[in-house]
N, C-alpha and C. Protein backbone atom coordinates (compact mmCIF):
# COMPACT_ATOMS: atom_id res chain seq x y z
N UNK A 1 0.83 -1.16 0.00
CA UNK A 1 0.00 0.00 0.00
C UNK A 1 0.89 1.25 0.00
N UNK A 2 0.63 2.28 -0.73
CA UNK A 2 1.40 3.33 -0.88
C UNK A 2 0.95 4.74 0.69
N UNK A 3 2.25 4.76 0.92
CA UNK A 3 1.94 5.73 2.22
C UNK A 3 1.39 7.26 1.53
N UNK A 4 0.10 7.36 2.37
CA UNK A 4 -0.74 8.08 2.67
C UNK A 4 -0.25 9.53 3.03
N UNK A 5 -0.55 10.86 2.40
CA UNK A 5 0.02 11.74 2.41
C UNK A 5 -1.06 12.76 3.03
N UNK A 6 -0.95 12.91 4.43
CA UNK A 6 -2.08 13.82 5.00
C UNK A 6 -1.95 15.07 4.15
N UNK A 7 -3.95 15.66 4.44
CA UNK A 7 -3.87 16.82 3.09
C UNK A 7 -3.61 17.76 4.20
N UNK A 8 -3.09 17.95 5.34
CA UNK A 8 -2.63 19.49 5.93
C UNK A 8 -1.24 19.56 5.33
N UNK A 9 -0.37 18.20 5.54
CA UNK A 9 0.89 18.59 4.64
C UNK A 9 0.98 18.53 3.18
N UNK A 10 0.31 18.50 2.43
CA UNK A 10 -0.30 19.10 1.01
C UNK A 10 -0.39 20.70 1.12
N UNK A 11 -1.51 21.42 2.43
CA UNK A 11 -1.80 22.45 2.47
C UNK A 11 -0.40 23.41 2.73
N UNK A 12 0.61 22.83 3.64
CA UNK A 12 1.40 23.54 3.91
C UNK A 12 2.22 23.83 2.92
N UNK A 13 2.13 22.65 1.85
CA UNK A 13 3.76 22.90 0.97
C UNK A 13 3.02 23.88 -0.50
N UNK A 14 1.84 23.51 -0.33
CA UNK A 14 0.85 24.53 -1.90
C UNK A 14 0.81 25.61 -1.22
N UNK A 15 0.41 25.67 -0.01
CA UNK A 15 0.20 27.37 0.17
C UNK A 15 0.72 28.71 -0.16
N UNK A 16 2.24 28.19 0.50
CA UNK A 16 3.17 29.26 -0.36
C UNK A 16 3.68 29.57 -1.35
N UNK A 17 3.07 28.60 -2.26
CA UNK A 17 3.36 28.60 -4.18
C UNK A 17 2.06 29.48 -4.43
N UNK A 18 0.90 29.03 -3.74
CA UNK A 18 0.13 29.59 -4.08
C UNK A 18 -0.32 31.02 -3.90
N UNK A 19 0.40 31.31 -3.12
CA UNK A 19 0.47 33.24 -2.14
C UNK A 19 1.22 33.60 -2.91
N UNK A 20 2.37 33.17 -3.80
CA UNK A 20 3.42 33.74 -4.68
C UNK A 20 2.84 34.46 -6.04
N UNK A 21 2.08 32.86 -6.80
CA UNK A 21 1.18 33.02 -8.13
C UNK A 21 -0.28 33.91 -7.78
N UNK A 22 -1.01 33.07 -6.78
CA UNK A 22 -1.99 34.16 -7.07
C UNK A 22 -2.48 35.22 -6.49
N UNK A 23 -0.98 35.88 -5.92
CA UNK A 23 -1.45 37.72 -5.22
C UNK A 23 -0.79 38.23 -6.40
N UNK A 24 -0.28 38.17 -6.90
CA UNK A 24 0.02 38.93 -8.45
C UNK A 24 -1.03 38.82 -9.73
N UNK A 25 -1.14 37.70 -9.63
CA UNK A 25 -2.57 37.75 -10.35
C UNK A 25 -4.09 38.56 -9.90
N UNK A 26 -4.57 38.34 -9.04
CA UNK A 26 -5.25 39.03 -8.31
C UNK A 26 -5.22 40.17 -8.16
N UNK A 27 -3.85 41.07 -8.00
CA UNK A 27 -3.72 42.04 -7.87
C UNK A 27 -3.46 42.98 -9.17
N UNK A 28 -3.24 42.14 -10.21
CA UNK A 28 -2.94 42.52 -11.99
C UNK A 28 -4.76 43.03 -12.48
N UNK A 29 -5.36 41.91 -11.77
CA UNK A 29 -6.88 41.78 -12.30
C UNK A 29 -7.80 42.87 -11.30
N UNK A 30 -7.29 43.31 -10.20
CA UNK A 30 -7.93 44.31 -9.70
C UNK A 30 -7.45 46.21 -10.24
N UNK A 31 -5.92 45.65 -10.54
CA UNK A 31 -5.74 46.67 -11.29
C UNK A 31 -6.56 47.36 -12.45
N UNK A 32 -6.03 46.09 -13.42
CA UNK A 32 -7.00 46.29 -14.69
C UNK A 32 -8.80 46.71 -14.47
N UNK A 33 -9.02 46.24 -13.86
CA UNK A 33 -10.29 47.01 -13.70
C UNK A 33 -10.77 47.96 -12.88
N UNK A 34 -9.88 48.46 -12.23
CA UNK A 34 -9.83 49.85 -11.86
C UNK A 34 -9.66 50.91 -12.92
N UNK A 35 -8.78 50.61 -13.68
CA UNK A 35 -8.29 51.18 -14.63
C UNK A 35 -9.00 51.38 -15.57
N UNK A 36 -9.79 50.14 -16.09
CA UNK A 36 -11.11 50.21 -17.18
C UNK A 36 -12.23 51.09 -16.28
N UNK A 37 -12.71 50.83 -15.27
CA UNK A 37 -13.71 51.66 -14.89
C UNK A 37 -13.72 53.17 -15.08
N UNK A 38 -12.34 53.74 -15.00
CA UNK A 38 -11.99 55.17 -14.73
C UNK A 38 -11.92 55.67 -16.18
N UNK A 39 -11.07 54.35 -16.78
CA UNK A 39 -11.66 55.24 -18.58
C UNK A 39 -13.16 54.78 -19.14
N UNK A 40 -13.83 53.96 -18.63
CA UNK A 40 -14.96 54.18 -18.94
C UNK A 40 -16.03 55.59 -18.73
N UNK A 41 -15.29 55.90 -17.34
CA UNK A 41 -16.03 57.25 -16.23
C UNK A 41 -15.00 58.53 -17.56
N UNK A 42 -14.80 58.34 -17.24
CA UNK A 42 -13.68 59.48 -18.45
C UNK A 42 -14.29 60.05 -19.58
N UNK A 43 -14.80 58.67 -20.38
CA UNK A 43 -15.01 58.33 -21.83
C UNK A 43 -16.97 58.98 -21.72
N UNK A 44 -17.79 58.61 -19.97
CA UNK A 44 -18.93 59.36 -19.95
C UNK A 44 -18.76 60.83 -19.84
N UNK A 45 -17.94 61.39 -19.52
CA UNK A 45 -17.49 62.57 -18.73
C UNK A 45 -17.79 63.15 -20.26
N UNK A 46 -16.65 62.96 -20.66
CA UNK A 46 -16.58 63.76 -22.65
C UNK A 46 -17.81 63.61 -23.09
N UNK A 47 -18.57 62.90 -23.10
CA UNK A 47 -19.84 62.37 -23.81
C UNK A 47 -20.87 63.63 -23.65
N UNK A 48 -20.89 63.73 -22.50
CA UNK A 48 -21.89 64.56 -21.64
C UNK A 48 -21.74 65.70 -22.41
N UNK A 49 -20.08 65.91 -21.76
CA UNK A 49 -20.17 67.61 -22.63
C UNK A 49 -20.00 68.01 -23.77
N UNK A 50 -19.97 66.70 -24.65
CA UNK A 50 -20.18 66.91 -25.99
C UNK A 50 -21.55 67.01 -26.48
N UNK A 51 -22.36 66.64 -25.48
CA UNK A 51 -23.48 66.57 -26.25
C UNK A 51 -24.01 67.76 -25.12
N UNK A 52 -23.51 68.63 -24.00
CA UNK A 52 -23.88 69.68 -24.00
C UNK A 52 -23.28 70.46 -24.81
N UNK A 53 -22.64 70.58 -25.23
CA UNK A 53 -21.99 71.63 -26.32
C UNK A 53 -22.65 71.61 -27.43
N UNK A 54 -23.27 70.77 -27.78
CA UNK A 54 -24.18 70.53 -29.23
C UNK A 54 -25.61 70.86 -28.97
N UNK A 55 -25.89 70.81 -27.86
CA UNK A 55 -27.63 71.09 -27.35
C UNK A 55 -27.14 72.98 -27.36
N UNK A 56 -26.25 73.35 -27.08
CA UNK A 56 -25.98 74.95 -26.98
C UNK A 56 -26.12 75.72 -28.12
N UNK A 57 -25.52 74.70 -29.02
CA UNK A 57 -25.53 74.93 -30.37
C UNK A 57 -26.95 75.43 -30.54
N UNK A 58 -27.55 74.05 -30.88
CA UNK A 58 -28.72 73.88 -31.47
C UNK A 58 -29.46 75.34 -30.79
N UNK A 59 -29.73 75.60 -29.83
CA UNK A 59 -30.36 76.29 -29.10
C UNK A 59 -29.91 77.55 -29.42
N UNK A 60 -28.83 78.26 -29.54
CA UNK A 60 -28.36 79.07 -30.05
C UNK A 60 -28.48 79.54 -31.71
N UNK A 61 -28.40 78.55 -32.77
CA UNK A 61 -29.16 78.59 -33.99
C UNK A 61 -30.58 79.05 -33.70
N UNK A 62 -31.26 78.21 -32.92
CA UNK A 62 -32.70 78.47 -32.92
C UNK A 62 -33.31 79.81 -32.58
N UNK A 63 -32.54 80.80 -31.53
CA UNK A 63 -32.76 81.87 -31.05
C UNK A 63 -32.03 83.03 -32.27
N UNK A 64 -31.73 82.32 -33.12
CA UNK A 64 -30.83 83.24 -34.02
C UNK A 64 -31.85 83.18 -35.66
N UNK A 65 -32.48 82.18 -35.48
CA UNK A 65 -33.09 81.90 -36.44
C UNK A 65 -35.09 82.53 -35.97
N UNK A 66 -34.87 82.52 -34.82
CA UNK A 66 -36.58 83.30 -34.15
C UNK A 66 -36.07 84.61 -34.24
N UNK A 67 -35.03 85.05 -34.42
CA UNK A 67 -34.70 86.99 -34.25
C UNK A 67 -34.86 87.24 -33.33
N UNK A 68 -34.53 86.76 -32.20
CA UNK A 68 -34.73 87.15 -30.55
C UNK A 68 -33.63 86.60 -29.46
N UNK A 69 -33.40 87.31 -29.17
CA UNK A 69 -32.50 87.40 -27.59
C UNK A 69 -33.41 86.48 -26.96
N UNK A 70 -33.08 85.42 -26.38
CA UNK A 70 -33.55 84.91 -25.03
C UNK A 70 -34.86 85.66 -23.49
N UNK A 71 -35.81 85.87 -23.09
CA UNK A 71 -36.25 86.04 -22.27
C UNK A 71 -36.88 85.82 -21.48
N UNK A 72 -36.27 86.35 -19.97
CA UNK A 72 -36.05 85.56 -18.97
C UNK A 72 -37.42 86.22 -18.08
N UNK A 73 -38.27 85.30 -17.49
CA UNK A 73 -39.20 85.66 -16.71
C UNK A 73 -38.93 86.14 -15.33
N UNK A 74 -40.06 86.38 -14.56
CA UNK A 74 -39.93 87.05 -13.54
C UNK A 74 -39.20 85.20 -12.78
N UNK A 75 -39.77 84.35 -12.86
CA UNK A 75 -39.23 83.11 -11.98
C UNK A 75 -37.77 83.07 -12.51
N UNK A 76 -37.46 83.76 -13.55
CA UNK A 76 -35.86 82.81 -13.93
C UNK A 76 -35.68 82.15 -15.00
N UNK A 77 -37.09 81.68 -15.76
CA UNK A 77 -37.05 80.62 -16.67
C UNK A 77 -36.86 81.52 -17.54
N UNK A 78 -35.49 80.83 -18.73
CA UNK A 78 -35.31 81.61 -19.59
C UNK A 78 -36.66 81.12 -20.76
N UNK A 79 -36.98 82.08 -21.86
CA UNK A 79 -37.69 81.38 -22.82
C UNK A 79 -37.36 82.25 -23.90
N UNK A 80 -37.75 81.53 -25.44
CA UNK A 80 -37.58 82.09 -26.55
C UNK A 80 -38.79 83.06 -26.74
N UNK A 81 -38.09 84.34 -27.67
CA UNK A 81 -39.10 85.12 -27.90
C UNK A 81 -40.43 84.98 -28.45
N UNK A 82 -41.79 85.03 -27.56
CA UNK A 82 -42.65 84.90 -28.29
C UNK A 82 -43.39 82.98 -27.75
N UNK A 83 -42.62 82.62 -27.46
CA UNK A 83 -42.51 81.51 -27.33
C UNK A 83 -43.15 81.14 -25.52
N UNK A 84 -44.36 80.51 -24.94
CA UNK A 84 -44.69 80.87 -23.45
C UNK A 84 -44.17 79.61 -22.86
N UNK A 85 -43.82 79.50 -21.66
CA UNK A 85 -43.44 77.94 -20.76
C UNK A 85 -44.92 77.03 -20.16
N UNK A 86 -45.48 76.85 -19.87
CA UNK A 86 -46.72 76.06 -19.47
C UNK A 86 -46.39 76.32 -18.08
């Protein structure tokens, strides 16, 4: 019969191969997706103000194309000339 190899001394001799390989791994893969999250957050960031910069636009054509300056009510709300808020 072949002698029997208790699994705590298995545990002892893998453990520290295994703390070597996989805290670098682990720690490669928490990287990387830190990293993707923040250029994802980045990549919304630009988005936003690209597409506020294009709503300014538009809005700005439109007040240019009604022949009117913007006006602003007694509350604040700006509105186009001619044009009422509900």
């Amino acid at each position: 019969m072949p002698p029997v190899v208790p699994p705590f001394l298995i545990g002892l001799i893998t453990a520290p191969v295994l703390k070597r390989v996989v805290k670098p791994l682990v720690r490669g893969v928490v990287m990387t997706s830190v990293g993707l999250a923040l250029e994802v957050r980045r990549a919304a960031v630009e988005t936003g103000a690209q597409i506020q910069d294009l709503t300014a636009e538009v809005v700005a054509e439109k007040q240019a194309r009604s022949g009117g300056a913007p006006r602003a009510k007694a509350d604040g709300v700006v509105t186009a000339r001619g044009a009422g808020v509900g």
